[in-house]
Protein backbone atom coordinates (compact mmCIF):
# COMPACT_ATOMS: atom_id res chain seq x y z
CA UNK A 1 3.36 17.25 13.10
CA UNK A 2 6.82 18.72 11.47
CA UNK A 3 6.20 20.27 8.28
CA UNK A 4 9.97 21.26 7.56
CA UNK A 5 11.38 19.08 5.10
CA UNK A 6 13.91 17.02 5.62
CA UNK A 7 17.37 17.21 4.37
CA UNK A 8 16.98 14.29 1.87
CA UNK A 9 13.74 16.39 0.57
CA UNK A 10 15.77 19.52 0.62
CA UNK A 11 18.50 17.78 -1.57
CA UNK A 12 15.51 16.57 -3.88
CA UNK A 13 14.07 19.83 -4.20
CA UNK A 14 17.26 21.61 -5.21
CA UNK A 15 17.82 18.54 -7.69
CA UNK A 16 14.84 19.73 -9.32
CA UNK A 17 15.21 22.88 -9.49
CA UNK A 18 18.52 22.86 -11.08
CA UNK A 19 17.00 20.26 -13.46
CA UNK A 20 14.45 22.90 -14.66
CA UNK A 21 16.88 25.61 -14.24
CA UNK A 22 18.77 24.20 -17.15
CA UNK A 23 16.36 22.30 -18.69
CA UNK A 24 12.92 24.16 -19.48
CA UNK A 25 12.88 26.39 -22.58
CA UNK A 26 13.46 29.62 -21.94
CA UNK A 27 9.65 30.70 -24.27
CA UNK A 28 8.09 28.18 -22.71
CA UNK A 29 8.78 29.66 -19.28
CA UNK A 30 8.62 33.45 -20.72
CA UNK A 31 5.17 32.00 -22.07
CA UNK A 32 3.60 31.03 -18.78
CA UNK A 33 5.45 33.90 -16.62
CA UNK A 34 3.08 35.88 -18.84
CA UNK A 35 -0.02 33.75 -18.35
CA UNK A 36 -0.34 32.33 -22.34
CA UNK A 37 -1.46 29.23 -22.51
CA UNK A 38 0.69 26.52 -23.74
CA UNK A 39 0.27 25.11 -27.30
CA UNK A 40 0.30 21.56 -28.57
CA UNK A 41 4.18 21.78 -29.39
CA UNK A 42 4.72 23.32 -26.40
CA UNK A 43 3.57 20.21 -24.44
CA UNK A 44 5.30 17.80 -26.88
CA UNK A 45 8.60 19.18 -26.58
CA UNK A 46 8.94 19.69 -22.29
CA UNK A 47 6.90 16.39 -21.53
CA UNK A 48 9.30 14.30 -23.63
CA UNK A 49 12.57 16.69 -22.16
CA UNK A 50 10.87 15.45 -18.82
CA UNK A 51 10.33 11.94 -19.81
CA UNK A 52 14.15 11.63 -21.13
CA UNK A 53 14.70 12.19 -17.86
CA UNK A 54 12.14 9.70 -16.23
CA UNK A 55 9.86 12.12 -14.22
CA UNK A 56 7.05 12.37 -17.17
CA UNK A 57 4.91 10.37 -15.11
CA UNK A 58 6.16 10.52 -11.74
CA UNK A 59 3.38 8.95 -9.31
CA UNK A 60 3.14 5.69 -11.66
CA UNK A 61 4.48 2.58 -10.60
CA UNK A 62 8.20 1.95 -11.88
CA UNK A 63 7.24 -0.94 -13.64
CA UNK A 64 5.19 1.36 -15.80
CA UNK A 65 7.81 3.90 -16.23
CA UNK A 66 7.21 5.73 -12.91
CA UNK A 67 9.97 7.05 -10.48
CA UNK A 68 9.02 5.57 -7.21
CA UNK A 69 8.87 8.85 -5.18
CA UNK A 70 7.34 8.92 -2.32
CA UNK A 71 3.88 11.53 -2.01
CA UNK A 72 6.19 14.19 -0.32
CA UNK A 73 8.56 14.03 -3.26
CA UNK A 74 5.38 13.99 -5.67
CA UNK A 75 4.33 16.78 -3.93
CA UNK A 76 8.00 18.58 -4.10
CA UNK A 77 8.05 17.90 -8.02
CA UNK A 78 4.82 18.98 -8.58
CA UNK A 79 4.75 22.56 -6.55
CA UNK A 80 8.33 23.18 -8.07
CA UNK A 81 6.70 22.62 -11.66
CA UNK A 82 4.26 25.00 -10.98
CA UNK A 83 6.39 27.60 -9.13
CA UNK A 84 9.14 27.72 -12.01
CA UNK A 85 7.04 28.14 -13.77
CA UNK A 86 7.31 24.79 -16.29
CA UNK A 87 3.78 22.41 -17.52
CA UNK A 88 2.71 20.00 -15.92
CA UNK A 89 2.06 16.81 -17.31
CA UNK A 90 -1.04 16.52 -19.70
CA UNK A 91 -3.45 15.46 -17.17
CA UNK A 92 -5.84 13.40 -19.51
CA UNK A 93 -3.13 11.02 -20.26
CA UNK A 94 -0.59 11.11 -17.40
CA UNK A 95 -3.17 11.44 -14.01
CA UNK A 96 -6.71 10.22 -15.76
CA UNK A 97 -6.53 7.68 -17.97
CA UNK A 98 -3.23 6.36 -17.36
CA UNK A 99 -3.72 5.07 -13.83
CA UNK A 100 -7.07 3.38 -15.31
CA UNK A 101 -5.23 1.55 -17.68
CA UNK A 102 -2.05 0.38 -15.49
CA UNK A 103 -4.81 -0.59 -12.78
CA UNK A 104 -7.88 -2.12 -14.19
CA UNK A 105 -6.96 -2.37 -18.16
CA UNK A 106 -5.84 -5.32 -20.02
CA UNK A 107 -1.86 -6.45 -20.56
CA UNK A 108 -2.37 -5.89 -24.39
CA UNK A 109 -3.95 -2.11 -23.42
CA UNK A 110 -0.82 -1.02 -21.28
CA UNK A 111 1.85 -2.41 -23.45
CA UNK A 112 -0.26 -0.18 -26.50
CA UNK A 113 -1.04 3.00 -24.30
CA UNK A 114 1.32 3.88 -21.35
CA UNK A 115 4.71 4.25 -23.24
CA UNK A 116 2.52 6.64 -25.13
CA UNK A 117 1.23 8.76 -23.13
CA UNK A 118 4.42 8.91 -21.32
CA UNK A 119 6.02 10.16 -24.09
CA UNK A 120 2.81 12.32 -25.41
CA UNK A 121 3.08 10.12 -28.49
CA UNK A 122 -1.07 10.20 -28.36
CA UNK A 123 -2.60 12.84 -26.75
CA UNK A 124 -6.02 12.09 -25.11
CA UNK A 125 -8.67 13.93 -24.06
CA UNK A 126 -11.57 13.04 -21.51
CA UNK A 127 -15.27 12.01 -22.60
CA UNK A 128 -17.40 12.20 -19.53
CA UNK A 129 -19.96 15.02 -19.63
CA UNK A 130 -22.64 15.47 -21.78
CA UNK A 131 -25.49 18.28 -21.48
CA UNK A 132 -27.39 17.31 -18.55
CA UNK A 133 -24.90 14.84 -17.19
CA UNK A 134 -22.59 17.28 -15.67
CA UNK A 135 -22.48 17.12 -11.74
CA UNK A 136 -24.85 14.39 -12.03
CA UNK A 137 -22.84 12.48 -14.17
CA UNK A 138 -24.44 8.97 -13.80
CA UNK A 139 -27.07 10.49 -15.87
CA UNK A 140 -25.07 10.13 -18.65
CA UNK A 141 -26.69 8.81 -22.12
CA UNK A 142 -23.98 8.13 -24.79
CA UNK A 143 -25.06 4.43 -25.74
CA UNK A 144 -22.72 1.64 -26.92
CA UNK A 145 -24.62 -0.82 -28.27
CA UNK A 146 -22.24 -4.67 -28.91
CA UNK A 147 -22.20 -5.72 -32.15
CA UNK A 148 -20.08 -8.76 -32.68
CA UNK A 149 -16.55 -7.40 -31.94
CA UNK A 150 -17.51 -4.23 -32.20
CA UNK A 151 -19.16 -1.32 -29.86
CA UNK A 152 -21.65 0.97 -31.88
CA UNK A 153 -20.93 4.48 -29.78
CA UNK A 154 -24.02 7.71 -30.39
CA UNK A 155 -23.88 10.41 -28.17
CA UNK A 156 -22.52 13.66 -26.97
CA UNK A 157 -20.23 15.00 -25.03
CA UNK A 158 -19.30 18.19 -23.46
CA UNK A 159 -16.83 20.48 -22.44
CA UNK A 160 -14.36 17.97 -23.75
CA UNK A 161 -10.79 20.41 -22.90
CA UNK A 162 -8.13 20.51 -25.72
CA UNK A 163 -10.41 17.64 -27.72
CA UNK A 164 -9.20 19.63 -30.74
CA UNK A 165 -5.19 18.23 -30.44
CA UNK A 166 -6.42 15.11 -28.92
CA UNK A 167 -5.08 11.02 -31.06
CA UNK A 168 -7.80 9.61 -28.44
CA UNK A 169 -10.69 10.12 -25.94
CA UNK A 170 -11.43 8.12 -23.32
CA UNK A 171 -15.09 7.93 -22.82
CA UNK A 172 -18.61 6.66 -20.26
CA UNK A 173 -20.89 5.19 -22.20
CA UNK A 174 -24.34 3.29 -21.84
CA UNK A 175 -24.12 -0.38 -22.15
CA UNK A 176 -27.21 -1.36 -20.21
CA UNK A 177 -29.56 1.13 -20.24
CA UNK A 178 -32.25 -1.58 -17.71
CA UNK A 179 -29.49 -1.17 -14.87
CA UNK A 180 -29.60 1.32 -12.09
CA UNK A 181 -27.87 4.61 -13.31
CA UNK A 182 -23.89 3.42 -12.28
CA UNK A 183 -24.36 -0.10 -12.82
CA UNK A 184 -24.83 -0.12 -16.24
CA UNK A 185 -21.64 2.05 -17.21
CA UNK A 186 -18.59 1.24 -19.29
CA UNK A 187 -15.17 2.75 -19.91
CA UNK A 188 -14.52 2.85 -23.67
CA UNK A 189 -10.79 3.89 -25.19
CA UNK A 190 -12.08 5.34 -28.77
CA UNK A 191 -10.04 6.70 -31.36
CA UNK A 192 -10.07 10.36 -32.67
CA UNK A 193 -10.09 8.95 -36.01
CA UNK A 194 -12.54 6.75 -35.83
CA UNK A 195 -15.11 8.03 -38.57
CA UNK A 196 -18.22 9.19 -36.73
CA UNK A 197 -16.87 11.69 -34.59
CA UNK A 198 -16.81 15.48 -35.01
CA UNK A 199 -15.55 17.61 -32.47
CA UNK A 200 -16.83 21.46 -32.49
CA UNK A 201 -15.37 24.18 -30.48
CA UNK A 202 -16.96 25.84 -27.28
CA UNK A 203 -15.58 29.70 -27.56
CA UNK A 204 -14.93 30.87 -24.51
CA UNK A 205 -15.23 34.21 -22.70
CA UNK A 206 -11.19 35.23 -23.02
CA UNK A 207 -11.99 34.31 -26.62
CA UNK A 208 -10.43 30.63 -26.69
CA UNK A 209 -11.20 27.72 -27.78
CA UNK A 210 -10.04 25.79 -24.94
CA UNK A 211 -13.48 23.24 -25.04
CA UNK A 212 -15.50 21.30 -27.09
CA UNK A 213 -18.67 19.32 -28.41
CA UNK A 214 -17.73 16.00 -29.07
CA UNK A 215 -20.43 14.32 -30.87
CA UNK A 216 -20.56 10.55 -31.49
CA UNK A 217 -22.44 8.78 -34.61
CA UNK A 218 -22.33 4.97 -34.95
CA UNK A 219 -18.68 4.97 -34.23
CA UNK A 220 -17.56 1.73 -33.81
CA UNK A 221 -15.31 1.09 -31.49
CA UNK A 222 -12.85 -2.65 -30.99
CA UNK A 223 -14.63 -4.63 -27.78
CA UNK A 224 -10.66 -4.94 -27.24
CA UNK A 225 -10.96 -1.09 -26.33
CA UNK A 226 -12.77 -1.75 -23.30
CA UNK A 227 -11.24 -1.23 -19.88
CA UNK A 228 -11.88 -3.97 -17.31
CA UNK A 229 -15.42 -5.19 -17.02
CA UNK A 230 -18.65 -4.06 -18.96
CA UNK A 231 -20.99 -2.48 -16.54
CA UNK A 232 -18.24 -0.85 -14.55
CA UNK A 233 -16.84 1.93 -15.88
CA UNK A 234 -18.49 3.84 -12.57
CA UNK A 235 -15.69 2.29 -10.49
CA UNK A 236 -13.01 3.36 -13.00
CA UNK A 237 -14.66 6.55 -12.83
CA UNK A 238 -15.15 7.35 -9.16
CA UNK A 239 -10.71 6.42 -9.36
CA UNK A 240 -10.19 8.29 -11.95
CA UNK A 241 -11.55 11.23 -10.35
CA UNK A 242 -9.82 10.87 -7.59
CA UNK A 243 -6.62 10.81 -8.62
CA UNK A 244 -7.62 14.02 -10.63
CA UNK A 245 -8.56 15.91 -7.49
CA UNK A 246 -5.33 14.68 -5.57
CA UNK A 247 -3.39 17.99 -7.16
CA UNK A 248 -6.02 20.80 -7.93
CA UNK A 249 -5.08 22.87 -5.10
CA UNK A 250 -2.19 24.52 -7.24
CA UNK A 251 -0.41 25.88 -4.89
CA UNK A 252 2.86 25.95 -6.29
CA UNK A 253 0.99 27.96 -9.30
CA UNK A 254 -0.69 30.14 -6.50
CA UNK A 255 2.80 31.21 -5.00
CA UNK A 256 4.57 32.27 -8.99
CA UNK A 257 1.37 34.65 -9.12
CA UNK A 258 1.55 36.06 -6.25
CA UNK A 259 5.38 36.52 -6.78
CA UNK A 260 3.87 37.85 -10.01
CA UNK A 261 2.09 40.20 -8.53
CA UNK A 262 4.50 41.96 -6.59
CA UNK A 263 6.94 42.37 -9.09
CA UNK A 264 4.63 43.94 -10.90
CA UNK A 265 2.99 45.82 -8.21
CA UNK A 266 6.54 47.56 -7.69
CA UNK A 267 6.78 48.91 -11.40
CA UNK A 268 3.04 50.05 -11.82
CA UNK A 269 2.61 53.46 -10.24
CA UNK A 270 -0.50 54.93 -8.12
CA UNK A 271 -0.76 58.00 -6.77
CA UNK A 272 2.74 59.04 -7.79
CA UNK A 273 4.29 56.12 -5.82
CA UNK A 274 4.73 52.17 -6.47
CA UNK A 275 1.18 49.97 -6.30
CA UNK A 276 2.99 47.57 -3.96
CA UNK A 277 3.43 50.66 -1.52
CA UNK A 278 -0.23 51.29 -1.25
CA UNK A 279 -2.07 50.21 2.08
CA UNK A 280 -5.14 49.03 0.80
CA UNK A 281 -3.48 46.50 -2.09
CA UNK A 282 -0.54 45.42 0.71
CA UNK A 283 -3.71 44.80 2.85
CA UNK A 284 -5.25 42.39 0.23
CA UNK A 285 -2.07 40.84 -1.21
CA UNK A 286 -0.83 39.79 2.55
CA UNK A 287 -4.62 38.35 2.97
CA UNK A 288 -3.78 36.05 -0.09
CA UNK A 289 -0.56 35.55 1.24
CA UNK A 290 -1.96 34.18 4.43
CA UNK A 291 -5.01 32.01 3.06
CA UNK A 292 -2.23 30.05 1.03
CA UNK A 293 0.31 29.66 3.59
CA UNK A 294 -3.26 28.03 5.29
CA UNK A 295 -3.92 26.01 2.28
CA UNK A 296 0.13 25.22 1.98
CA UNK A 297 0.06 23.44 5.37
CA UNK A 298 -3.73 21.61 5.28
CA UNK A 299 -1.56 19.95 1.67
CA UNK A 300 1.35 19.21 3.56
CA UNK A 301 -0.64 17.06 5.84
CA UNK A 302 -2.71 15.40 3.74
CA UNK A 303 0.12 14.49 1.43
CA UNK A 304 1.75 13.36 4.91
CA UNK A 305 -1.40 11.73 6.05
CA UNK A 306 -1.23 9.96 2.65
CA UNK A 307 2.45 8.56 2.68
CA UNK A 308 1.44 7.27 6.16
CA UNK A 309 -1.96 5.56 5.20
CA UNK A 310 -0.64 4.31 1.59
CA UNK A 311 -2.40 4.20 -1.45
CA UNK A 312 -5.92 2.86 -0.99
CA UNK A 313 -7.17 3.88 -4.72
CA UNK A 314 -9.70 6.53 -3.08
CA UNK A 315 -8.48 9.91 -2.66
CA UNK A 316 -8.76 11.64 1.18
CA UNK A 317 -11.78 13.69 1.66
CA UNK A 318 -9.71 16.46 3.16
CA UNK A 319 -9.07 16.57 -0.74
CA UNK A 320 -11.83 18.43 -1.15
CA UNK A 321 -10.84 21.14 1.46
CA UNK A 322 -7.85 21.68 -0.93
CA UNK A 323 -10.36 22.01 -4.48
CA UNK A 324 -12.34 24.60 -2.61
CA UNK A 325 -9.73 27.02 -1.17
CA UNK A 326 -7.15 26.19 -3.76
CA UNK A 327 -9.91 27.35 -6.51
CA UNK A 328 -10.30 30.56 -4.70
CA UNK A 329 -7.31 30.96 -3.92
CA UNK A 330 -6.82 31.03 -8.27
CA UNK A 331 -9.52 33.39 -8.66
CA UNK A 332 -8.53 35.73 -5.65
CA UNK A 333 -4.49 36.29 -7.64
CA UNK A 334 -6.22 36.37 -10.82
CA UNK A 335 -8.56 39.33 -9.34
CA UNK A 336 -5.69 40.92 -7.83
CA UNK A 337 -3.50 41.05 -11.08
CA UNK A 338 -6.01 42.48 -12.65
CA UNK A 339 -5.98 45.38 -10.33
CA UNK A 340 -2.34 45.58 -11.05
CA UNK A 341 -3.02 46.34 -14.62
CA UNK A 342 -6.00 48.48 -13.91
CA UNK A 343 -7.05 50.04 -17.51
CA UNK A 344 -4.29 48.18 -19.33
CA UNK A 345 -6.09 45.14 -19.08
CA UNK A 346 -9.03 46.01 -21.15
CA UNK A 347 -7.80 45.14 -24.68
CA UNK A 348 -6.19 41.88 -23.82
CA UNK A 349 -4.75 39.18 -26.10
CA UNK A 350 -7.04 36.17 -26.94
CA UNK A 351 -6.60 32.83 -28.63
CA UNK A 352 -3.90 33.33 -31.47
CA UNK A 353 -6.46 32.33 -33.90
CA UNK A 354 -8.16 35.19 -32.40
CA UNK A 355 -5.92 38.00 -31.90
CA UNK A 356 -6.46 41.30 -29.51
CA UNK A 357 -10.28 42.18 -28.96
CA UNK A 358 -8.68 45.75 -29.03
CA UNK A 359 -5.59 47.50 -29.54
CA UNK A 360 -3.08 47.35 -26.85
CA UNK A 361 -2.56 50.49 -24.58
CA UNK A 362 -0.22 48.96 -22.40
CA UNK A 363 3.23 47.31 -21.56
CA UNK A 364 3.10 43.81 -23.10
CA UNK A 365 2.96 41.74 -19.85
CA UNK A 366 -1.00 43.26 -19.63
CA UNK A 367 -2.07 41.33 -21.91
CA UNK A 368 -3.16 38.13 -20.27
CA UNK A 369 -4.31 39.37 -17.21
CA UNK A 370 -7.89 39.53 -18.00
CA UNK A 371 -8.15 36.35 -20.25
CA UNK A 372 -6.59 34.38 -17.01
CA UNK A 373 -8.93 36.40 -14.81
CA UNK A 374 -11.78 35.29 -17.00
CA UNK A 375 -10.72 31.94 -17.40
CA UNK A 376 -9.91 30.81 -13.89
CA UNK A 377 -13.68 31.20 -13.14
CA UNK A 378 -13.83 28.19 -14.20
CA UNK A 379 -11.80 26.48 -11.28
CA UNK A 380 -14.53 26.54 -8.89
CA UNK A 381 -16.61 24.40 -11.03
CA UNK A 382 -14.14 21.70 -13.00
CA UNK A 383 -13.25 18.38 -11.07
CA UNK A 384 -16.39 18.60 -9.23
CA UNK A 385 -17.66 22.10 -8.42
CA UNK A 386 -17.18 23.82 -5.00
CA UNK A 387 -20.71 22.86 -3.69
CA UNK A 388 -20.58 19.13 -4.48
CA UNK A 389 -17.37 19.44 -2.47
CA UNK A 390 -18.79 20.74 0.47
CA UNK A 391 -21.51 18.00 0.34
CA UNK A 392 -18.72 15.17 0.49
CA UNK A 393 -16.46 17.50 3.60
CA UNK A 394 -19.91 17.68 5.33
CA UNK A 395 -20.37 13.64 5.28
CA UNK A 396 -17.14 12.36 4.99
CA UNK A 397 -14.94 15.04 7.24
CA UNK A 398 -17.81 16.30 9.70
CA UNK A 399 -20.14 13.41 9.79
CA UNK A 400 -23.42 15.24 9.07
């Protein structure tokens, strides 16, 4: 197949790029050339920039506010996003819960919800695992007992990202606990507010706060806030997740690191010369290099294989090719920068709540390289870990 781009995507490219040329704030980029995370505000102010220009939710329908791109042009956006570097789109709202609700939700429930999250108005976060319902999330035990109009929600969940900034969550729950494991699932929408709920934070290894423990106490919860049909949230699920695996191979992300890297690599000095003139790093920066040229093309065709095929609602199990060697791809520039920084990345920055865990030694641009080292051993794990995928390539891709 050709993988050049054609001259109409060429023309869309550049349109984007000039867009966030002139359009995304200068500390916001400064803030993710350096490898901060983005705050709350942060992700207010560029999603609704990118939603006064239409492209805040770009792979929705156009009825819902969508732009009617094609998957290359997706694709285009999205790597061009990353590569600026600019946010993405919060995914909880935008690629989650969003496509739930325009597909399977209730007329009342998208005229409420998707202007919303188009705009970030409410910010949501995702309510799925619980201890011991991780990987094996059908396990699941969060119960919503019906009351009259009401749902009576008691559980926990786990690992719940950003649940700190987040208006709502959208949540599995237990509504027939007599019912084989999926069958008795349902997909609640469930306000932050909603007395009952407390959220504690998980404190991560760079020292964030990035996760939570959401815990649920008779919280009721409008029967009006559930999506589609009781009993079936493990459909709305099994789409949900697929739409968030569609994108986690990062590669436009991949490529500003590794352009990181070398301009980096060229001021940081070894042996009396530049880093990026040493054998052995060249030798391992060029091996990245190649792996996600690799990983590049395998997206190209799938994204190609998609536009061809249309949507079906199920993502392509060549997706899961992408999750595994896009993930290590992450942690392979993340172990590389770190090299770049060598001592200098020992006292790094860590939350803002939480300051340095020692005083800096080193230029400034040091000080995120070993929180984003630590936290991007994560990737392997989130949106269904590494070795699930490689159960679903072996059936689904290889036929064993």
């Amino acid at each position: 197949m050709d993988l050049r781009y054609t001259d109409d995507e060429i023309a869309f490219r550049d349109e984007v790029r000039g867009f966030l040329r002139d359009t995304v704030p200068d500390d916001i980029r400064r803030r993710m050339v350096d490898g901060e995370h983005v705050g709350k505000d942060d992700m207010v102010r560029w999603t609704r920039l990118l939603n006064d220009r239409g492209w805040a939710v770009p792979h929705w329908p156009e009825r819902y506010g969508g732009t009617g791109w094609d998957p290359m042009k997706q694709y285009i956006f999205l790597e061009e996003l990353q590569k600026h570097p600019a946010p993405s789109p919060l995914p909880f709202g935008v690629n989650m819960v969003g496509p739930v609700i325009y597909t399977f939700g209730s007329d009342a429930q998208k005229a409420r919800f998707l202007p919303r999250i188009a705009n970030l108005d409410d910010w949501w976060c995702q309510g799925f695992s619980e201890p011991g319902a991780g990987s094996d999330l059908a396990s699941l035990k969060t119960r919503a007992v019906r009351e009259g109009d009401h749902y009576v929600v008691n559980g926990q969940k786990t690992w719940t990202t950003l649940a700190q900034y987040a208006d709502w969550i959208f949540c599995l729950v237990r509504t027939d606990p007599q019912a084989k494991k999926q069958e008795g699932i349902s997909f609640l929408l469930i306000d932050m507010t909603t007395p009952g709920i407390e959220v504690r934070p998980i404190v991560t290894i760079d020292g964030g706060r990035e996760i939570n423990e959401v815990f649920l106490t008779d919280v009721r919860v409008p029967t009006e806030n559930l999506v589609g049909e009781e009993n079936r949230g493990w459909d709305y699920a099994k789409f949900l997740l697929g739409n968030e695996r569609t994108n986690i191979a990062r590669v436009g992300m991949s490529k500003q690191r590794v352009a990181r890297i070398r301009e980096l690599a060229a001021k940081e000095m070894s042996g009396g010369r530049p880093l990026l003139e040493d054998q052995r790093f060249l030798e391992k920066l060029t091996a990245i290099e190649i792996d996600l040229k690799a990983l590049e093309m395998t997206q190209l065709r799938v994204v190609a294989a998609d536009a061809k095929r249309g949507s079906t609602g199920r993502p392509d199990p060549a997706s899961s090719i992408l999750k595994i060697k896009g993930s290590e791809i992450q942690q392979a520039t993340t172990r590389l920068l770190m090299e770049v920084m060598g001592p200098y990345a020992m006292p790094y920055a860590q939350a803002a709540e939480a300051g340095w865990n020692e005083p800096p030694v080193g230029p400034d641009y040091a000080a995120h390289a070993a929180p984003a080292y630590f936290n991007t051993r994560k990737v392997s794990i989130y949106g269904g870990s590494n070795e699930i995928q490689k159960n679903i390539i072996a059936k689904a891709v290889l036929g064993l």
